[in-house]
PDB file of N, CA and C in Angstrom:
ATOM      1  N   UNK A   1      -4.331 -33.182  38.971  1.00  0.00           N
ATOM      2  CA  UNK A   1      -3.651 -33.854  40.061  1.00  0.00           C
ATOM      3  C   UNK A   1      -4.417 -33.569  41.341  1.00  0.00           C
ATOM      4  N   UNK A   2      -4.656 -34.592  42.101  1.00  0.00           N
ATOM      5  CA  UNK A   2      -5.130 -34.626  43.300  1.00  0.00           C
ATOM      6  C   UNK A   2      -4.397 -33.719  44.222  1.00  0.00           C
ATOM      7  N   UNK A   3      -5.294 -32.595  45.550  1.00  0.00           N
ATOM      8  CA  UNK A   3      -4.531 -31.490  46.279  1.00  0.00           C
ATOM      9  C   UNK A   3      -3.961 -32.628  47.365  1.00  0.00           C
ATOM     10  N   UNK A   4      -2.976 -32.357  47.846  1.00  0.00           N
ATOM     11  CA  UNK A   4      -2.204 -33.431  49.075  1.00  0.00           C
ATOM     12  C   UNK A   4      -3.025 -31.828  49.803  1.00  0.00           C
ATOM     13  N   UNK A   5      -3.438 -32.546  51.110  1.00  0.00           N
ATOM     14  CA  UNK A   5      -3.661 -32.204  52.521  1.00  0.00           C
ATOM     15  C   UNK A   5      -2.619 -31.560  53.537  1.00  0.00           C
ATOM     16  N   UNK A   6      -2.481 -30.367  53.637  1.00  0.00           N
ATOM     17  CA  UNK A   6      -1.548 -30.020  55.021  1.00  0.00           C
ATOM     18  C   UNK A   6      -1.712 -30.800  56.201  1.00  0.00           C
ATOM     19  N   UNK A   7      -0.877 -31.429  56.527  1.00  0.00           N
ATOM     20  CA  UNK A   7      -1.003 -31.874  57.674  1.00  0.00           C
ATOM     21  C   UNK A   7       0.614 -31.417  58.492  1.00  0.00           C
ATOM     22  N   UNK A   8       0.198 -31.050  60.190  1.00  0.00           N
ATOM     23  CA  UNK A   8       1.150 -30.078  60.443  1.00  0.00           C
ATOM     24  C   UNK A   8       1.354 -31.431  61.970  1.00  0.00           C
ATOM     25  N   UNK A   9       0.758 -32.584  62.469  1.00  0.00           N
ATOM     26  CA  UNK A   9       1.634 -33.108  63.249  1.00  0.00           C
ATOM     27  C   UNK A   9       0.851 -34.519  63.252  1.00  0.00           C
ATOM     28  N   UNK A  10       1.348 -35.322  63.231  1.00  0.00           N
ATOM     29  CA  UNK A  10       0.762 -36.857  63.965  1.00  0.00           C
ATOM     30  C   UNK A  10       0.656 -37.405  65.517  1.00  0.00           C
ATOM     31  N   UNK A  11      -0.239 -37.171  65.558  1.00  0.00           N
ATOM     32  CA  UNK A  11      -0.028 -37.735  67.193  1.00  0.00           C
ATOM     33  C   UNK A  11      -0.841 -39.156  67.905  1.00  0.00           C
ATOM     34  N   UNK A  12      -0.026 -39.454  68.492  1.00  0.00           N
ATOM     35  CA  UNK A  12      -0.417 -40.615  68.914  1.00  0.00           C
ATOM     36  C   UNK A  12      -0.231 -40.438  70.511  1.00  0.00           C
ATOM     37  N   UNK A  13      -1.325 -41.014  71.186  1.00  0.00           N
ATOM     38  CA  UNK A  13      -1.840 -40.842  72.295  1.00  0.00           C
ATOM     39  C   UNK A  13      -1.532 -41.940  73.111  1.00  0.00           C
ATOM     40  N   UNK A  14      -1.122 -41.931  74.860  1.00  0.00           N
ATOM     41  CA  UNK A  14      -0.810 -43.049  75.773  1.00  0.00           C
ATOM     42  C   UNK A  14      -0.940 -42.702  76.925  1.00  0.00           C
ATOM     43  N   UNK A  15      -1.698 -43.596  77.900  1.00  0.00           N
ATOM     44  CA  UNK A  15      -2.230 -43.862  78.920  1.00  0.00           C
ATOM     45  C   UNK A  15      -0.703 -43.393  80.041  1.00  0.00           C
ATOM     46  N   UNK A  16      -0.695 -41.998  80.683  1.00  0.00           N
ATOM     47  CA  UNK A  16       0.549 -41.977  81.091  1.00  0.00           C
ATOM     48  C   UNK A  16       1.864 -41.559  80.518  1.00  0.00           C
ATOM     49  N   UNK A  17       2.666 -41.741  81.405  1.00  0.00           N
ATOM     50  CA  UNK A  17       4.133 -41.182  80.682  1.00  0.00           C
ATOM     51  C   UNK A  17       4.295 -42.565  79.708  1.00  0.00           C
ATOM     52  N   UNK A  18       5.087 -41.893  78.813  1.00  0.00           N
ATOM     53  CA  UNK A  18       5.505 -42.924  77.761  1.00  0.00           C
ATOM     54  C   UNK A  18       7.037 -43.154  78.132  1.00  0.00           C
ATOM     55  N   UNK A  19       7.734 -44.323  78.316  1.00  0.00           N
ATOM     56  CA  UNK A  19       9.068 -44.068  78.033  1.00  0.00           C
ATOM     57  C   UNK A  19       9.789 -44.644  76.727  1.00  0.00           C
ATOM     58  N   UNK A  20       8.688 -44.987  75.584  1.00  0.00           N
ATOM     59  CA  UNK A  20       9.266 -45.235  73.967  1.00  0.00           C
ATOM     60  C   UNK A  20       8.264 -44.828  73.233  1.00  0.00           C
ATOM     61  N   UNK A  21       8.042 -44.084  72.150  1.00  0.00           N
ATOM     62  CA  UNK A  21       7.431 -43.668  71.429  1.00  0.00           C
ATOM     63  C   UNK A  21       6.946 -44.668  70.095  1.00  0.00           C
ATOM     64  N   UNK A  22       5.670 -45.246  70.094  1.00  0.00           N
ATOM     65  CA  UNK A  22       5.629 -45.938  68.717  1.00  0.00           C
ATOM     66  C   UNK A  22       4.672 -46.057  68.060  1.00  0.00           C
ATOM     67  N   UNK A  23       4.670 -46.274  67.215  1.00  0.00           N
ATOM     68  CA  UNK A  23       2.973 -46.145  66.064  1.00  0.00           C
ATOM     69  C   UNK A  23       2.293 -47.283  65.463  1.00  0.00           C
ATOM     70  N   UNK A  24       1.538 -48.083  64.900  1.00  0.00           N
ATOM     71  CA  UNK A  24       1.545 -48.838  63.734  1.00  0.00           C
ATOM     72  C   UNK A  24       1.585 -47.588  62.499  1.00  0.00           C
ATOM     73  N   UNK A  25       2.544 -48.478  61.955  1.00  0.00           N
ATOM     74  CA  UNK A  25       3.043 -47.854  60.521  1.00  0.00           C
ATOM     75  C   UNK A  25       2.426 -48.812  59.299  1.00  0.00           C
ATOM     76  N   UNK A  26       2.404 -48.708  58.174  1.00  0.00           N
ATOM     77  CA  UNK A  26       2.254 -49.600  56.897  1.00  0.00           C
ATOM     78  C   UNK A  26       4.374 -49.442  56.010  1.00  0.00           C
ATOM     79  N   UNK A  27       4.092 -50.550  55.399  1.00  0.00           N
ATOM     80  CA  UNK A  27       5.708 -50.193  54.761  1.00  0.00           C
ATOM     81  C   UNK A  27       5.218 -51.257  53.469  1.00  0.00           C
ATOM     82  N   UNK A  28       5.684 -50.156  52.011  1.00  0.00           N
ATOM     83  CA  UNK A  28       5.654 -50.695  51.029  1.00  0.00           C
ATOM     84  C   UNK A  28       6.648 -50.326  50.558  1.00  0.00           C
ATOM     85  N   UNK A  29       6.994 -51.503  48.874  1.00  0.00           N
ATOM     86  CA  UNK A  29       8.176 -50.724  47.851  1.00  0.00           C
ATOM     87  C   UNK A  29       7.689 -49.348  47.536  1.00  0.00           C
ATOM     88  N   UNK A  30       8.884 -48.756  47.326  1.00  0.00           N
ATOM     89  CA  UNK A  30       8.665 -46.862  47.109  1.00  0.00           C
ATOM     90  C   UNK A  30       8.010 -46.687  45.742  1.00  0.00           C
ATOM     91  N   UNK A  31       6.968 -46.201  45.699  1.00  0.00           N
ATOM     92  CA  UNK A  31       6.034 -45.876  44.118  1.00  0.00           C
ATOM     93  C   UNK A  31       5.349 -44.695  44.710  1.00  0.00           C
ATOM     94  N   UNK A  32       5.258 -43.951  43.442  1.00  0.00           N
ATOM     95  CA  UNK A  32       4.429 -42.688  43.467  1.00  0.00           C
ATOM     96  C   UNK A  32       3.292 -42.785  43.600  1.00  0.00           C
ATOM     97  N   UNK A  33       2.421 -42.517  44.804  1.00  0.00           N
ATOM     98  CA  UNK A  33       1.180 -42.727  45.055  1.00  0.00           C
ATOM     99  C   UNK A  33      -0.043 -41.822  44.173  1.00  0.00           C
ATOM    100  N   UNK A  34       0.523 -41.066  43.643  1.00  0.00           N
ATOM    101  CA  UNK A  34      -0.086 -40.582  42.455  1.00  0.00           C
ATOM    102  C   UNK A  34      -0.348 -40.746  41.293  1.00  0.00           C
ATOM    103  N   UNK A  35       0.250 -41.726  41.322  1.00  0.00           N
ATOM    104  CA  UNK A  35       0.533 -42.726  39.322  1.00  0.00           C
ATOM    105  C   UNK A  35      -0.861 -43.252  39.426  1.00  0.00           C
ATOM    106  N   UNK A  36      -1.333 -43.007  38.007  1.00  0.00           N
ATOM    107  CA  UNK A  36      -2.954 -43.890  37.703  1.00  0.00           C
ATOM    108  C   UNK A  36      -2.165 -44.926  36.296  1.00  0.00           C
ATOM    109  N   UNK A  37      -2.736 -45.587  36.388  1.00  0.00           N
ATOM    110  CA  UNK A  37      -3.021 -46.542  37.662  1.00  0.00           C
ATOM    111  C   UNK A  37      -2.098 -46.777  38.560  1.00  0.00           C
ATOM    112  N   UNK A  38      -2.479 -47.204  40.218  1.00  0.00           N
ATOM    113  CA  UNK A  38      -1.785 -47.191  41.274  1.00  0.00           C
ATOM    114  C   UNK A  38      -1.063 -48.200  41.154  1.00  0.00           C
ATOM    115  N   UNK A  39       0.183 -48.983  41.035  1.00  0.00           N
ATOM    116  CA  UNK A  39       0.453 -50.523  40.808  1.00  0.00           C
ATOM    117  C   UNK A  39       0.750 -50.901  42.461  1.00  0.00           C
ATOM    118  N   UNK A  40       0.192 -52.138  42.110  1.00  0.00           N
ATOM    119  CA  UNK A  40       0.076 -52.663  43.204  1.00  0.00           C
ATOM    120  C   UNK A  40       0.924 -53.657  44.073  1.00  0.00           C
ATOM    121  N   UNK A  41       1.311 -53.248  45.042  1.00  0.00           N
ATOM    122  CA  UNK A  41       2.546 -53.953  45.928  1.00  0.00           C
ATOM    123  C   UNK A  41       1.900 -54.530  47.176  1.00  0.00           C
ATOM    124  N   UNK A  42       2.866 -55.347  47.683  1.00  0.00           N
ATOM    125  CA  UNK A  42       2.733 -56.295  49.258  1.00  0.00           C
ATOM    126  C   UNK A  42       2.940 -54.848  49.645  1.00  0.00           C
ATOM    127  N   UNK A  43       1.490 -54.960  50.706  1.00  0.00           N
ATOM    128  CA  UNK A  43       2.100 -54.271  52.108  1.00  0.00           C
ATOM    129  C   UNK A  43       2.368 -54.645  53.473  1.00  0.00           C
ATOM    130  N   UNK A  44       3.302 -54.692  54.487  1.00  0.00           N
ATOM    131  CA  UNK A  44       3.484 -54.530  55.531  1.00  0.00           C
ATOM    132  C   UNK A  44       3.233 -53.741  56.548  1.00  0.00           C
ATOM    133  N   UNK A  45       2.224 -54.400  57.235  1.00  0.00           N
ATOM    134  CA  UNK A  45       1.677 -53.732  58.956  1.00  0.00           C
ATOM    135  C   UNK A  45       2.241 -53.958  60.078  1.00  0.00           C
ATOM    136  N   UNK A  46       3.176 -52.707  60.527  1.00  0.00           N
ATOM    137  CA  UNK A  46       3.736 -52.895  61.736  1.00  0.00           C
ATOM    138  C   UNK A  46       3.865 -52.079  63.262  1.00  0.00           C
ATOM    139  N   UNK A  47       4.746 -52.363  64.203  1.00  0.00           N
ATOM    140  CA  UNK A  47       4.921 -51.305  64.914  1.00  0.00           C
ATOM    141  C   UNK A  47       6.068 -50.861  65.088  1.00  0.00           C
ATOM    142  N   UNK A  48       6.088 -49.114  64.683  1.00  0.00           N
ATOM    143  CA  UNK A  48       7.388 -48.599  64.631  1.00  0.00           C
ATOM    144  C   UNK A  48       7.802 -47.663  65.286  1.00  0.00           C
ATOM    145  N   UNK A  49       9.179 -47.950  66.105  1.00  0.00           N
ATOM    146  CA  UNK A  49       9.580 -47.200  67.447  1.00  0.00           C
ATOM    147  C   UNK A  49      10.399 -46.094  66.991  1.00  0.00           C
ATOM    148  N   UNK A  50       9.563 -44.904  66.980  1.00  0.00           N
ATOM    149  CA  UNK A  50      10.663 -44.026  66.583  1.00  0.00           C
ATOM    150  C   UNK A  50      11.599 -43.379  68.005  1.00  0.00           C
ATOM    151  N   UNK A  51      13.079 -42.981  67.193  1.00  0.00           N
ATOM    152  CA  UNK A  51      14.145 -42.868  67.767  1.00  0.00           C
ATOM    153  C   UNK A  51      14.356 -41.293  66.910  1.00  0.00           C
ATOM    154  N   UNK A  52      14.300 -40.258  67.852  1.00  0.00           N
ATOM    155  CA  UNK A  52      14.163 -38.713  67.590  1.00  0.00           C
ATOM    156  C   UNK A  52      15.363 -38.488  67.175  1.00  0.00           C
ATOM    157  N   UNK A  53      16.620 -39.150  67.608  1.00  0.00           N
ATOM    158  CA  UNK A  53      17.603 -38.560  67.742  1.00  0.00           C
ATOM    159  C   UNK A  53      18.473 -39.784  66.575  1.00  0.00           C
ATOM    160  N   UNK A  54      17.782 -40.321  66.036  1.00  0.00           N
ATOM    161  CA  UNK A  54      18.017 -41.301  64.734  1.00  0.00           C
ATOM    162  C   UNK A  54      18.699 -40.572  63.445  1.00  0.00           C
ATOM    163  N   UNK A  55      19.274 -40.919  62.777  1.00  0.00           N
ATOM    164  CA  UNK A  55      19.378 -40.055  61.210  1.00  0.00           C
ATOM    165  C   UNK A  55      18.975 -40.482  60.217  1.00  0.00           C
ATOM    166  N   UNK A  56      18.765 -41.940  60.074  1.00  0.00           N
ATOM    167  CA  UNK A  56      18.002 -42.866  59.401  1.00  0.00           C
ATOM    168  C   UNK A  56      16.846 -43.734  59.854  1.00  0.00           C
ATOM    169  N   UNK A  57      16.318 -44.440  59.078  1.00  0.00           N
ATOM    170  CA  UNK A  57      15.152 -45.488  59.375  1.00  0.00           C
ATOM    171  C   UNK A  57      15.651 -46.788  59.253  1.00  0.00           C
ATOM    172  N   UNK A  58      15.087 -48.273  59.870  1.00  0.00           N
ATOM    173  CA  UNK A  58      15.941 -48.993  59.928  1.00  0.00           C
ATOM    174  C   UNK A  58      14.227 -50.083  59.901  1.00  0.00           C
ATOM    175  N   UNK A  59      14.528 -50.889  59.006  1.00  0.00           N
ATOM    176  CA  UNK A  59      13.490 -51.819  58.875  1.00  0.00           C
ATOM    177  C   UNK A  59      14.387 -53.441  59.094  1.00  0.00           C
ATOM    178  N   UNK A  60      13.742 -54.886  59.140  1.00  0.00           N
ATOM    179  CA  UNK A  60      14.384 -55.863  59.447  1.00  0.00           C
ATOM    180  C   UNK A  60      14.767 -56.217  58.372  1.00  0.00           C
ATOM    181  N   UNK A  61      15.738 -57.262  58.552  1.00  0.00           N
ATOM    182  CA  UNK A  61      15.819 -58.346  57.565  1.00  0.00           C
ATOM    183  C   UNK A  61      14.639 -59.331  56.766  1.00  0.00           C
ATOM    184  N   UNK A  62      13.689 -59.594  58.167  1.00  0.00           N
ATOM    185  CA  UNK A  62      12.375 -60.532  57.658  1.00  0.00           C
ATOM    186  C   UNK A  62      11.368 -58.948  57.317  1.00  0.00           C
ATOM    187  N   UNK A  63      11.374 -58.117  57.177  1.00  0.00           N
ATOM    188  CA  UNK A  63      10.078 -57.445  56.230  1.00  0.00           C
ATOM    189  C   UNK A  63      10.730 -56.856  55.263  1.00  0.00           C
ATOM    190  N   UNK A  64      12.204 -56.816  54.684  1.00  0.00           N
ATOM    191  CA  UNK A  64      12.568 -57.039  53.745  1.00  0.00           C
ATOM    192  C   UNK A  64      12.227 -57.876  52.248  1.00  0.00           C
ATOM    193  N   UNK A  65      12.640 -59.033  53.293  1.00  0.00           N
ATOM    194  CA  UNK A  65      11.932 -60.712  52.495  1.00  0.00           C
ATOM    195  C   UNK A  65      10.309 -60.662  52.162  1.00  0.00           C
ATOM    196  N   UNK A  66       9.750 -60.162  53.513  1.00  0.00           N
ATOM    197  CA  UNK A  66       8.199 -60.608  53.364  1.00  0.00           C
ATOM    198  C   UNK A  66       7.900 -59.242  51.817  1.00  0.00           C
ATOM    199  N   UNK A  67       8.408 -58.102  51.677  1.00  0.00           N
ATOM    200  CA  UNK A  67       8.077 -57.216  50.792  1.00  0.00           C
ATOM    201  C   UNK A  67       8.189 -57.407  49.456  1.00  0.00           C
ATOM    202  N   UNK A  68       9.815 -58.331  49.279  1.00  0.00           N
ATOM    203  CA  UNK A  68      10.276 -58.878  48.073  1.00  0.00           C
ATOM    204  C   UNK A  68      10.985 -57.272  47.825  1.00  0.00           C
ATOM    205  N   UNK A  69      11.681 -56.580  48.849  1.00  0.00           N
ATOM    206  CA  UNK A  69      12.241 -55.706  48.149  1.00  0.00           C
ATOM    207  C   UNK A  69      13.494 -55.956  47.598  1.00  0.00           C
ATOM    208  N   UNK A  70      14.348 -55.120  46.461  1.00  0.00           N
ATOM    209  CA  UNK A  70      15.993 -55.072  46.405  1.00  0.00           C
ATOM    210  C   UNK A  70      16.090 -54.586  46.677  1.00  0.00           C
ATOM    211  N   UNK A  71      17.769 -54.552  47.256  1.00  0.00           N
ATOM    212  CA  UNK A  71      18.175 -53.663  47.703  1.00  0.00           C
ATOM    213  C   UNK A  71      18.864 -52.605  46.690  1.00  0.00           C
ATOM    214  N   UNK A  72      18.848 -51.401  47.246  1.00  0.00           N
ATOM    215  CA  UNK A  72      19.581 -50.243  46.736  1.00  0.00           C
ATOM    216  C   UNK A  72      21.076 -49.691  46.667  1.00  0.00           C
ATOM    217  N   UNK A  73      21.788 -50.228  47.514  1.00  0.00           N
ATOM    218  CA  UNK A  73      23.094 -50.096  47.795  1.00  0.00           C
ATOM    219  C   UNK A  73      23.187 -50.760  49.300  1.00  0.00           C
ATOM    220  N   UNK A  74      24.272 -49.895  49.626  1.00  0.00           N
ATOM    221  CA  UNK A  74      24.944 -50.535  50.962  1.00  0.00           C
ATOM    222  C   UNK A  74      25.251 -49.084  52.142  1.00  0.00           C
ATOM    223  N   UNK A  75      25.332 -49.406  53.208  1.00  0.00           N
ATOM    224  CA  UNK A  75      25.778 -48.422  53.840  1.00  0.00           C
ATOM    225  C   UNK A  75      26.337 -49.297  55.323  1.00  0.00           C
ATOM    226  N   UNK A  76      26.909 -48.448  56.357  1.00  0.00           N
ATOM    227  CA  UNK A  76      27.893 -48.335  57.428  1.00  0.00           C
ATOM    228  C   UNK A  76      26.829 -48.226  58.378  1.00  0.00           C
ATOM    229  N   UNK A  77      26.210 -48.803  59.227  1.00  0.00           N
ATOM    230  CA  UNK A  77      25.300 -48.311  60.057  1.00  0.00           C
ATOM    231  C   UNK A  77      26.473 -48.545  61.799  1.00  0.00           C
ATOM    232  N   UNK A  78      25.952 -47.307  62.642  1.00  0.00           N
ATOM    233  CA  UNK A  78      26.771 -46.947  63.588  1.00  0.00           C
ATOM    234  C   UNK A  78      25.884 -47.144  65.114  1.00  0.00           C
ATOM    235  N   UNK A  79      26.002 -48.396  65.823  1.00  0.00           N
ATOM    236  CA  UNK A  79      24.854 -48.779  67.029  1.00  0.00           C
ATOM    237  C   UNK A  79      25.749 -47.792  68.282  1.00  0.00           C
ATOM    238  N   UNK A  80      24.300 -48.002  69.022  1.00  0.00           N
ATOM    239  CA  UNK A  80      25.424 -47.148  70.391  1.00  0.00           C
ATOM    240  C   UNK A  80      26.141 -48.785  71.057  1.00  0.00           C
ATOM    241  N   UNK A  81      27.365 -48.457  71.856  1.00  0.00           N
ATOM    242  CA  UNK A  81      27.995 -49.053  72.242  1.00  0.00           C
ATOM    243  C   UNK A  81      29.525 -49.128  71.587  1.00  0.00           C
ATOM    244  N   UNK A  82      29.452 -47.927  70.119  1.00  0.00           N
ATOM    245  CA  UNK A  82      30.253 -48.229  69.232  1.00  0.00           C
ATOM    246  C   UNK A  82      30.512 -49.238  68.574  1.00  0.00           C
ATOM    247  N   UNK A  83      29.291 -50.190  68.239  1.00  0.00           N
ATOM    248  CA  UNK A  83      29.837 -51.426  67.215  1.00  0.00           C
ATOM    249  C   UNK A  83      28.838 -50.744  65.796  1.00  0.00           C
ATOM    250  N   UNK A  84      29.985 -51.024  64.939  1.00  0.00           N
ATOM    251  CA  UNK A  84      29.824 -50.800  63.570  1.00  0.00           C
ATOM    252  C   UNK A  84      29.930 -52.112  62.819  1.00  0.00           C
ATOM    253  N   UNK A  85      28.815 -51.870  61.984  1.00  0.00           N
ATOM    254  CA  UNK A  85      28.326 -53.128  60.390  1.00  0.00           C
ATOM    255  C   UNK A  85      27.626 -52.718  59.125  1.00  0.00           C
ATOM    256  N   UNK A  86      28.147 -53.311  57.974  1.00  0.00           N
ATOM    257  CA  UNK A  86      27.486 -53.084  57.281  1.00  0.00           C
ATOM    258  C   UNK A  86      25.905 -53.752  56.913  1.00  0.00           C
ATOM    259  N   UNK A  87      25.225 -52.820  55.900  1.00  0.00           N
ATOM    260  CA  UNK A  87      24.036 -53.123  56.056  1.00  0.00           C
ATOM    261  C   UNK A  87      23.453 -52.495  54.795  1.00  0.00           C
ATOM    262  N   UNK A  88      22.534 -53.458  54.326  1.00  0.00           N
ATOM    263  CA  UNK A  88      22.108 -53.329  52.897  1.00  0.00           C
ATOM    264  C   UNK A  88      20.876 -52.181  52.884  1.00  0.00           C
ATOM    265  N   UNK A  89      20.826 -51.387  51.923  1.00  0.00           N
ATOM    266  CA  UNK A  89      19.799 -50.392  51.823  1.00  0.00           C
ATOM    267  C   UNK A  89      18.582 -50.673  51.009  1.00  0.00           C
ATOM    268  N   UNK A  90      17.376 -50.235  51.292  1.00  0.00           N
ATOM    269  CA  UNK A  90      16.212 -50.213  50.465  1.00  0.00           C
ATOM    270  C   UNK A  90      15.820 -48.865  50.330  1.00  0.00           C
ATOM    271  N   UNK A  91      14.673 -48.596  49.535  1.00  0.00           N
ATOM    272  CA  UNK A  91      14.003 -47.445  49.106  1.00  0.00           C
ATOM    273  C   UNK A  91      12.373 -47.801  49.250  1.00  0.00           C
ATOM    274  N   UNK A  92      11.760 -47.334  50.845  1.00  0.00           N
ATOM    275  CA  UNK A  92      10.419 -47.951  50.891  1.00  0.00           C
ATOM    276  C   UNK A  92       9.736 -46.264  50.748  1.00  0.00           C
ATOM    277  N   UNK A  93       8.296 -46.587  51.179  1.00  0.00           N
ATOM    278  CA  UNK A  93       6.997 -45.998  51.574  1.00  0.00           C
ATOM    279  C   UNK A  93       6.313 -46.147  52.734  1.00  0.00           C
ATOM    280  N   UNK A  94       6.572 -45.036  53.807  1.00  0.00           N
ATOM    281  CA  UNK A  94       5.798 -45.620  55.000  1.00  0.00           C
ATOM    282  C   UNK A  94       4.543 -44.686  55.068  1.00  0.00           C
ATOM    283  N   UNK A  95       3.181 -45.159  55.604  1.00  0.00           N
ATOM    284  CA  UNK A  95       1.909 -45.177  56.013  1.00  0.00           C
ATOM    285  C   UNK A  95       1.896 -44.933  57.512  1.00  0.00           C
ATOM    286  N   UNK A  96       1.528 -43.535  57.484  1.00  0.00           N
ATOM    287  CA  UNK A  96       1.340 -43.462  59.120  1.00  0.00           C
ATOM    288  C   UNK A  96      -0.121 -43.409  59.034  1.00  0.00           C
ATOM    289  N   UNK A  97      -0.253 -43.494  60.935  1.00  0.00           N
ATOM    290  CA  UNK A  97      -1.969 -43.455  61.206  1.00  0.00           C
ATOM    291  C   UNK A  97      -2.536 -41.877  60.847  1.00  0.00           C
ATOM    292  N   UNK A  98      -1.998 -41.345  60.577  1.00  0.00           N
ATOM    293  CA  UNK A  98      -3.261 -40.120  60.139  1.00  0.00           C
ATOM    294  C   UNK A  98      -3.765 -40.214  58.669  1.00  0.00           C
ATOM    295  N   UNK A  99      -3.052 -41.282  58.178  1.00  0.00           N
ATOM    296  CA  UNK A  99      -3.222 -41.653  56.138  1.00  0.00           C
ATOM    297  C   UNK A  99      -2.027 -40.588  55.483  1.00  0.00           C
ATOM    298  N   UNK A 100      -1.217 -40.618  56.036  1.00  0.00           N
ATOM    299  CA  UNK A 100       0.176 -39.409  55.815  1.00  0.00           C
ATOM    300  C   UNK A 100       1.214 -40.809  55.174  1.00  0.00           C
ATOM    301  N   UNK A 101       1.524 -40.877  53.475  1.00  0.00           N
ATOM    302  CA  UNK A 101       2.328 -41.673  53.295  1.00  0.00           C
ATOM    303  C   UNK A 101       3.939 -41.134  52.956  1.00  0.00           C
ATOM    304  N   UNK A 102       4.730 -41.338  53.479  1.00  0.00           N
ATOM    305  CA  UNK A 102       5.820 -40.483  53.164  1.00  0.00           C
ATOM    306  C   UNK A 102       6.912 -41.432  52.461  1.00  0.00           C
ATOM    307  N   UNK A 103       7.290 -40.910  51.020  1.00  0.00           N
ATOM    308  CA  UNK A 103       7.875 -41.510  50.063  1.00  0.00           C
ATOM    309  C   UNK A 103       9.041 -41.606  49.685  1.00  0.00           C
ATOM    310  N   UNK A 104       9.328 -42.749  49.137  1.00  0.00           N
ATOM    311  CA  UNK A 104      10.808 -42.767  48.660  1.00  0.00           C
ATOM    312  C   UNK A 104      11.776 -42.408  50.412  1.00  0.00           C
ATOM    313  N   UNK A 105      11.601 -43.271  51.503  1.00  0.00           N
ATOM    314  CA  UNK A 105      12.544 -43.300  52.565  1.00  0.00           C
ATOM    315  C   UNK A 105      13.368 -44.269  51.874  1.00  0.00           C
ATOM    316  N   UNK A 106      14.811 -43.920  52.189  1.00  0.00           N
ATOM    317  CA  UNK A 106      16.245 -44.856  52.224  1.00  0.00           C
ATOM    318  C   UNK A 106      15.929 -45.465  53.452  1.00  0.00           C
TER     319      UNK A 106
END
């Protein structure tokens, strides 16, 4: 088995104060990037605003579709302003810029 790499932070760099934090990310269906052979999925290139104080990850409706993912279940998602909806779950793979893929996100 291939050694995975310590990697201890990602950083992404900006001209100035930042007042939103965001990256290009990659987003695929969730597969073990270690399986030989690798099978091969649509990927999605995007930009993703992370929210520190988030508890989940939250991808759209259209890179849903564009992925061809199913969904996994369902859950309650909670916006500020107090409006609550439901909202269908997936199980992806996101690709950050340092080549750091982190697996199996709900």
């Amino acid at each position: 088995m291939a050694q995975v790499p310590v990697v201890h932070a990602c950083t992404v760099k900006h001209n100035g104060r930042a007042n939103r934090l965001f990256s290009d990310v990659t987003i695929c269906q969730a597969h073990n990037p270690f399986q030989s052979p690798l099978p091969s999925f649509p990927v999605h290139k995007t930009v993703a605003i992370w929210d520190t104080g988030a508890t989940n990850s939250v991808i759209t409706k259209a890179t849903a579709l564009t992925l061809g993912l199913v969904a996994s279940g369902q859950t309650r998602m909670h916006h500020a302003g107090g409006v609550t909806q439901n909202a269908r779950t997936y199980v992806v793979n996101f690709g950050l810029p340092n080549n750091v893929t982190v697996i199996g996100v709900q």
